[in-house]
N, C-alpha and C. Protein backbone atom coordinates (compact mmCIF):
# COMPACT_ATOMS: atom_id res chain seq x y z
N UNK A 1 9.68 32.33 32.29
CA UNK A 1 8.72 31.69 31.42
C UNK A 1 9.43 30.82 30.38
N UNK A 2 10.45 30.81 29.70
CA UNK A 2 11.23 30.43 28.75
C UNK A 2 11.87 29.35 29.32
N UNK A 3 12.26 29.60 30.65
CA UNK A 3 13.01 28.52 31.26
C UNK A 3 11.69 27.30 31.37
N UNK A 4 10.63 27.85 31.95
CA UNK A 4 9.59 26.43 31.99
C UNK A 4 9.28 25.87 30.92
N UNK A 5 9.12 26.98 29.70
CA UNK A 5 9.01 26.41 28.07
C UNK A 5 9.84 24.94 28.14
N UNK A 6 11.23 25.24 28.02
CA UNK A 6 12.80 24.31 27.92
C UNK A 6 12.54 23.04 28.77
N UNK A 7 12.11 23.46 29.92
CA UNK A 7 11.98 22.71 31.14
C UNK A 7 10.69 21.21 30.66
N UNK A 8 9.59 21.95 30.20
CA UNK A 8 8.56 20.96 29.72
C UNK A 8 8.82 20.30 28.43
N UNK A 9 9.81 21.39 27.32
CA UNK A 9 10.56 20.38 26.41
C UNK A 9 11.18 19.06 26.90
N UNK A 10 12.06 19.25 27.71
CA UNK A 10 13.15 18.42 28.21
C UNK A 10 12.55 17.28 28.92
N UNK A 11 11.49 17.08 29.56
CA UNK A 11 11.06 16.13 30.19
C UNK A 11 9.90 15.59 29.03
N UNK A 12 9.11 16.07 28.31
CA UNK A 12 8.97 15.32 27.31
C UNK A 12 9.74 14.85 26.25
N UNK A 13 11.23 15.31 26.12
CA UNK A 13 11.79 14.57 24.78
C UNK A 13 13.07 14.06 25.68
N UNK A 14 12.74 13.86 26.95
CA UNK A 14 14.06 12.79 27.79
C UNK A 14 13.45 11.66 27.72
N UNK A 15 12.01 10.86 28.35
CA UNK A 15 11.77 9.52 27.93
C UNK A 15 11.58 9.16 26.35
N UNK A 16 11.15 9.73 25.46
CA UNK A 16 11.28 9.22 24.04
C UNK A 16 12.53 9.53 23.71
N UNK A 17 13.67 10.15 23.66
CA UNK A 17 14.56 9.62 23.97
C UNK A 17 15.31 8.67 24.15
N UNK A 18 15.37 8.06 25.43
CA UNK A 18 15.08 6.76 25.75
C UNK A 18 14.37 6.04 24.94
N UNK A 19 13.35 5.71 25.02
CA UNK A 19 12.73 5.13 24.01
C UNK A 19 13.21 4.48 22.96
N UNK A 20 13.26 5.50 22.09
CA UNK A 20 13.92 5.48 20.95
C UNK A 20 15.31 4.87 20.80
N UNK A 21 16.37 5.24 21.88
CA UNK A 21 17.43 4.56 21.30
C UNK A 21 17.67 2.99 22.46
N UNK A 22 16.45 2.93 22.90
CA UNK A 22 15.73 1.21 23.25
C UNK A 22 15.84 0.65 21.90
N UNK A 23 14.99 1.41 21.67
CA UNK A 23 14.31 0.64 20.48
C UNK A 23 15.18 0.35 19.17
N UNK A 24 16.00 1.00 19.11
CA UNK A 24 16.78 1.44 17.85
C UNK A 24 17.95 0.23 18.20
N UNK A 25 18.46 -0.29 19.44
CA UNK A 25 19.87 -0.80 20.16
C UNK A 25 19.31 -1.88 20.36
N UNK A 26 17.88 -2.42 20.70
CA UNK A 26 17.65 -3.45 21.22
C UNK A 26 17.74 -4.82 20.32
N UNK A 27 18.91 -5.60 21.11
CA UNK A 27 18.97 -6.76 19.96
C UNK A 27 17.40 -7.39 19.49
N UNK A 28 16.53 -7.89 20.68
CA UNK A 28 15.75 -8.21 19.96
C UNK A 28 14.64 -7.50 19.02
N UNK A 29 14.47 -6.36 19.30
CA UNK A 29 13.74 -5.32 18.04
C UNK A 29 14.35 -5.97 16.47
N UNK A 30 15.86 -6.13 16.34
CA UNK A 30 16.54 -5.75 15.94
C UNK A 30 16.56 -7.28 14.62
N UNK A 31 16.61 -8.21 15.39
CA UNK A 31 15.91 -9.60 15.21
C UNK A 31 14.47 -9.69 14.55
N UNK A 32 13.29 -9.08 15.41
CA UNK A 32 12.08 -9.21 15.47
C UNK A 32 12.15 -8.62 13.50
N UNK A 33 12.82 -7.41 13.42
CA UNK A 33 12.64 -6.62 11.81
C UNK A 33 13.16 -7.24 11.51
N UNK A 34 14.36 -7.60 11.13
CA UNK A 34 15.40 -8.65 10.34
C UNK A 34 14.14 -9.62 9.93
N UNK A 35 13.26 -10.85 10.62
CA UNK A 35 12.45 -12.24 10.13
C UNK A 35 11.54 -10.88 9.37
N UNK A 36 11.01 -9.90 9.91
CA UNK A 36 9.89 -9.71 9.24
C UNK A 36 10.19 -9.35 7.56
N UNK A 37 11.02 -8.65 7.77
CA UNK A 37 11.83 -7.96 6.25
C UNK A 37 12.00 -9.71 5.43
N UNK A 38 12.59 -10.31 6.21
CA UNK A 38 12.60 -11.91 4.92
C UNK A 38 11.46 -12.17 4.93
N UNK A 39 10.56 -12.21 6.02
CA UNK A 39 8.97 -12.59 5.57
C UNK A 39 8.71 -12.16 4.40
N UNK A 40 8.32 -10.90 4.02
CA UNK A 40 7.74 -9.83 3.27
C UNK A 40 8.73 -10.13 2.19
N UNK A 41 10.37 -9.99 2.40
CA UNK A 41 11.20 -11.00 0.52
C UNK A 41 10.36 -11.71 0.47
N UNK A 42 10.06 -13.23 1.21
CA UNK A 42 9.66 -14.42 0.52
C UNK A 42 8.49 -14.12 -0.27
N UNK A 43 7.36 -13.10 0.71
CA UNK A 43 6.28 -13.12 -0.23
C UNK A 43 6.10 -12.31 -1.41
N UNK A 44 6.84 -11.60 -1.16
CA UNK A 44 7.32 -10.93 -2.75
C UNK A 44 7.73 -11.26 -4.11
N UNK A 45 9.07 -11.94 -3.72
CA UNK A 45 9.32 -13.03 -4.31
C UNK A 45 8.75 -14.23 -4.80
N UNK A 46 7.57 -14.99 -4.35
CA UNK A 46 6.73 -16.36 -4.52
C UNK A 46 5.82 -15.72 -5.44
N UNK A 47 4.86 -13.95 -5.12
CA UNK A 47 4.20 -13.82 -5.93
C UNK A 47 4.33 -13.30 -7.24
N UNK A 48 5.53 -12.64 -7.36
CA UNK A 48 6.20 -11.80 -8.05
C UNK A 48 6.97 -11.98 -8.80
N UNK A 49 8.13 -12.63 -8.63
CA UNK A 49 9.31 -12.89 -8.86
C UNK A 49 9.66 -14.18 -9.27
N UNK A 50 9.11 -15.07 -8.68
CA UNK A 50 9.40 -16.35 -8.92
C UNK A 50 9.31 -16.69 -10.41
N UNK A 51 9.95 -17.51 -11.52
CA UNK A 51 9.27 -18.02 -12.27
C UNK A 51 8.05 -18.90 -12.75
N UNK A 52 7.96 -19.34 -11.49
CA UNK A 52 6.38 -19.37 -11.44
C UNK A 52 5.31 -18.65 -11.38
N UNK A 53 5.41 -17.62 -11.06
CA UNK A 53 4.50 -16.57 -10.79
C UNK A 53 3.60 -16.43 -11.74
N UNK A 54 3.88 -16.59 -13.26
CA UNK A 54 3.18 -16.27 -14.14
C UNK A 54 1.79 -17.15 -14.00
N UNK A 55 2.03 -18.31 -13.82
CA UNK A 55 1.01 -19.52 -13.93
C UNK A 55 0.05 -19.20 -12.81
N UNK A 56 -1.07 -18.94 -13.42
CA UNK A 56 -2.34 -18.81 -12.09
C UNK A 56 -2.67 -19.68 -11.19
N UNK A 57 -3.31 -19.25 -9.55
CA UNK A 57 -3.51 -20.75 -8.69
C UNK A 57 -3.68 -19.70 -7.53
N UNK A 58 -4.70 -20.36 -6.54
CA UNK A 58 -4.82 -20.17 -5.35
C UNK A 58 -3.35 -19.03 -4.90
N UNK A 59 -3.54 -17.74 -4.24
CA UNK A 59 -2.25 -17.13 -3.55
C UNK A 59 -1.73 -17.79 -2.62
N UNK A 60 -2.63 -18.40 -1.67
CA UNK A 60 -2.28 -19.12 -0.98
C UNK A 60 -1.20 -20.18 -1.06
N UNK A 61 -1.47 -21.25 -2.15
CA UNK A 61 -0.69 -22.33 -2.65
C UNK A 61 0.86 -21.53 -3.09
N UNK A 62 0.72 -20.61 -3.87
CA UNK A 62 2.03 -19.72 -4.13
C UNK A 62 2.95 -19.62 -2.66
N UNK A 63 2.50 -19.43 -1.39
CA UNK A 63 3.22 -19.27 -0.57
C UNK A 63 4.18 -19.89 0.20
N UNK A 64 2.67 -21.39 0.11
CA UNK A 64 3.19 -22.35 1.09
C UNK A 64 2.33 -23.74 0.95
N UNK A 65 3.66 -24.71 0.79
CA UNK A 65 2.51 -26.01 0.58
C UNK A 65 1.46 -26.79 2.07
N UNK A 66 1.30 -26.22 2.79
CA UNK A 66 0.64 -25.98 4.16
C UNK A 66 -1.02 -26.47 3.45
N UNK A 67 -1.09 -24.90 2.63
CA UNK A 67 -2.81 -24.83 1.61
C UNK A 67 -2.96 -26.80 1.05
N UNK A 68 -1.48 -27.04 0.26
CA UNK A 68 -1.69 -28.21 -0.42
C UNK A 68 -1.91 -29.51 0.61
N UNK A 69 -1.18 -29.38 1.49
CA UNK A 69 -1.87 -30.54 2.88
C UNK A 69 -2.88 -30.72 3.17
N UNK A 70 -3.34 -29.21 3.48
CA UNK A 70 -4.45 -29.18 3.61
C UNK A 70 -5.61 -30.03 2.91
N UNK A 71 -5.56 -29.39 2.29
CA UNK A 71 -6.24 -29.44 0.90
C UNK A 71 -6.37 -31.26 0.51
N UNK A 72 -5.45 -31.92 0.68
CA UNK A 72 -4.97 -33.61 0.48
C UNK A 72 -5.54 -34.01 1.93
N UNK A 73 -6.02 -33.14 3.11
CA UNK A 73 -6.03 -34.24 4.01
C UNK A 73 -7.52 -33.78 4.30
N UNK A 74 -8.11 -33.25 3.86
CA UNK A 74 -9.37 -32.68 3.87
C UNK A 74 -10.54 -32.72 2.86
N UNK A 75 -10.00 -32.66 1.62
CA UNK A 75 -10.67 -32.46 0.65
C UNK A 75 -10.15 -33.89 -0.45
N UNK A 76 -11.16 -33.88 -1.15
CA UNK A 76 -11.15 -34.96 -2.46
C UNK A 76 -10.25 -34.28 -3.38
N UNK A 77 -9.00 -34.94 -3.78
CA UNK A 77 -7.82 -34.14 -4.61
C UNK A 77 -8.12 -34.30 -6.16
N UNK A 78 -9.28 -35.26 -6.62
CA UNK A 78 -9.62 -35.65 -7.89
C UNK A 78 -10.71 -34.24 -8.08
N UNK A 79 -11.71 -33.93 -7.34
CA UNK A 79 -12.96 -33.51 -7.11
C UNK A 79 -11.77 -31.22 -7.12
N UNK A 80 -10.70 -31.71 -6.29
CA UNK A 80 -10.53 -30.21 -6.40
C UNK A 80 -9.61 -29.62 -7.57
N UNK A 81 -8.58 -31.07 -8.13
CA UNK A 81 -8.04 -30.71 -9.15
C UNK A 81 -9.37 -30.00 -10.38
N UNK A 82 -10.06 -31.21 -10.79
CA UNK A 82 -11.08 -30.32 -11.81
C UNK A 82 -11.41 -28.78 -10.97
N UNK A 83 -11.89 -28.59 -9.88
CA UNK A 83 -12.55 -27.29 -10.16
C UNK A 83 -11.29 -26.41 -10.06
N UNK A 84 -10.04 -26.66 -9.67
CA UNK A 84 -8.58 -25.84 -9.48
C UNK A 84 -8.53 -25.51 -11.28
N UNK A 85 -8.74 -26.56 -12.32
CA UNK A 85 -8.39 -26.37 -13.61
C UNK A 85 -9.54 -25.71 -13.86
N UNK A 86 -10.93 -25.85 -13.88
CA UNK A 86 -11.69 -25.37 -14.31
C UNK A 86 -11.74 -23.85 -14.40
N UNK A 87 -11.27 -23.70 -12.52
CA UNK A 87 -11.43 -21.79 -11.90
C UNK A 87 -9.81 -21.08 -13.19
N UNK A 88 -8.69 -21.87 -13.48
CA UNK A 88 -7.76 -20.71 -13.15
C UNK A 88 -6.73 -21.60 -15.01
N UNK A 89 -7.67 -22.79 -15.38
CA UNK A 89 -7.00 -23.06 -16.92
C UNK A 89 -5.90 -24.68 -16.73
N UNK A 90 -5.90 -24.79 -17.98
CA UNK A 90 -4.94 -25.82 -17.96
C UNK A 90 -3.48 -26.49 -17.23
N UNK A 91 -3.15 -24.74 -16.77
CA UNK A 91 -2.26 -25.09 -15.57
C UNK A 91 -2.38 -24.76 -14.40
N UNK A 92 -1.91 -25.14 -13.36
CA UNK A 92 -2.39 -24.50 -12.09
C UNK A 92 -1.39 -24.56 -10.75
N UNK A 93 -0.86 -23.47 -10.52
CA UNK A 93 0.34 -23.61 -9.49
C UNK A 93 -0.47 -24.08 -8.03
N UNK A 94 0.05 -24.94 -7.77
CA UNK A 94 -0.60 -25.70 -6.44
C UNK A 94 0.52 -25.40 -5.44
N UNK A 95 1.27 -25.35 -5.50
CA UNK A 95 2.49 -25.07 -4.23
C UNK A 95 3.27 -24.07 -4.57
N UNK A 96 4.65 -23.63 -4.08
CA UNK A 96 5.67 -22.36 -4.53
C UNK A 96 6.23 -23.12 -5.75
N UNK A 97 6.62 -24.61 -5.52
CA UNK A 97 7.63 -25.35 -6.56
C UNK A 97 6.71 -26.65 -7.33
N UNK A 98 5.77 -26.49 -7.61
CA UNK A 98 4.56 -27.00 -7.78
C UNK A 98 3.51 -26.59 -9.17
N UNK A 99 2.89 -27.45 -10.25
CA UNK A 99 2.51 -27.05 -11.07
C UNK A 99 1.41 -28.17 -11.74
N UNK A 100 0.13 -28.26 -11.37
CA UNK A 100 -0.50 -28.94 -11.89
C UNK A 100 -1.22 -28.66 -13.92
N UNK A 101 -0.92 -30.06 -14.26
CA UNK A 101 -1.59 -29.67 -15.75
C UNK A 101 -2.49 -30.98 -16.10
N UNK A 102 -3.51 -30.56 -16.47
CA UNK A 102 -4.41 -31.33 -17.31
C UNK A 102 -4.64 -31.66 -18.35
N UNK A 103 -3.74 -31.25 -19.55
CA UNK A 103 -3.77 -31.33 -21.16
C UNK A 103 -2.22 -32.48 -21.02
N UNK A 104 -2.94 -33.55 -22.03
CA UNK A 104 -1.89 -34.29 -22.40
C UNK A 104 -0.89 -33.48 -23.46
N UNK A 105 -1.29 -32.84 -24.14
CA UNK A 105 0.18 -31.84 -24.75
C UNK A 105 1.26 -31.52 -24.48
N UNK A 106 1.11 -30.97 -22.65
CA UNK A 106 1.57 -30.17 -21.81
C UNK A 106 2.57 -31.04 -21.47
N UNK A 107 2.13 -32.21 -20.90
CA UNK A 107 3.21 -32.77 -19.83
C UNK A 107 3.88 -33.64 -21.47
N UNK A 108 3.13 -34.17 -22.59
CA UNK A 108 4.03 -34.26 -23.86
C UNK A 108 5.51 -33.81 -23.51
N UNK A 109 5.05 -32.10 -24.28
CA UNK A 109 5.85 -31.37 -24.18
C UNK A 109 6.94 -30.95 -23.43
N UNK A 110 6.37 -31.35 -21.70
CA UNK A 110 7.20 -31.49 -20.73
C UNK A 110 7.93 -31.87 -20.64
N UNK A 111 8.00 -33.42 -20.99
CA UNK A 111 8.91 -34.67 -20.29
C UNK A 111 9.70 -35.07 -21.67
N UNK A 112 9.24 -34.56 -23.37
CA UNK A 112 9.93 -34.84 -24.04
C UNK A 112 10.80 -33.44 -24.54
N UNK A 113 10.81 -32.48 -23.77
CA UNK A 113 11.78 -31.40 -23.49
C UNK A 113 12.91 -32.20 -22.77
N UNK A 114 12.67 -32.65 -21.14
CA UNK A 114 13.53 -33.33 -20.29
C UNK A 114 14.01 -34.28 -20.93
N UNK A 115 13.25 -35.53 -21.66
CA UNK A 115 13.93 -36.86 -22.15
C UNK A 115 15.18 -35.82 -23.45
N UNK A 116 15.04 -34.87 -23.92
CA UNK A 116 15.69 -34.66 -24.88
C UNK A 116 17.09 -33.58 -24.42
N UNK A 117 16.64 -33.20 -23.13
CA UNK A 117 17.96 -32.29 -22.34
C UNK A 117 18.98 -33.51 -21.64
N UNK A 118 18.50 -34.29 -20.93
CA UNK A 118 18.89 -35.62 -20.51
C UNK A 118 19.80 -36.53 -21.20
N UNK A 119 19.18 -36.43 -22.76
CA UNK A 119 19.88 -37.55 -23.00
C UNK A 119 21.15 -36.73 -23.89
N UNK A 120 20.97 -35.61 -24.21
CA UNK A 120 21.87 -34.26 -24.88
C UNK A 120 21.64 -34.82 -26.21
N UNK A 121 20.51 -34.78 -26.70
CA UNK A 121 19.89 -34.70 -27.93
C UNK A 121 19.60 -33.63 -28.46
């Protein structure tokens, strides 16, 4: 009886087994996790991490400027900027490296930050 116990062990844990060190050896498994694991950095990173992150906007646009093509080859970009500022404020991340603003203050502030790093003033 003990011997058939062992016996029905052994033939169920000989193909997983197998299996397993398929799966564990197989270059492409091995590949397939490697892209997914940077997938899952990038999106971590874009929503999270980035210094942009703070600035509100579509998740989408955070990921990938794909949304912003879109968006330019489909839609009225005058008609979606207002409701993009309206939904989420004066600034609005439209892409990963990307930052729309609507207050003349802002981009002021912006470009006479840059004119004043630029010129080492």
């Amino acid at each position: 009886m003990l011997d058939a116990l062992v016996n029905t062990i052994h033939h169920i844990l000989t193909p997983l087994s197998l299996l397993t060190a398929f799966l564990i050896t197989s270059p492409t498994i091995i590949i397939i996790s490697f892209i997914f694991l940077l997938l899952i950095h990038y999106i971590i990173y874009q929503l999270y991490l980035n210094p942009l992150s703070t600035i509100p906007g579509p998740r989408l646009a955070a990921l990938t400027k794909l949304w912003l093509v879109y968006k330019l080859r489909f839609d009225d970009i005058a008609l979606l900027s207002v409701a993009l500022h309206k939904k989420y404020g004066v600034a609005v991340r439209i892409a990963p490296d990307q930052v729309s603003f609507n207050s003349l203050e802002a981009v002021k502030q912006i470009y006479s930050e840059f004119v004043r790093s630029s010129t080492g003033a």
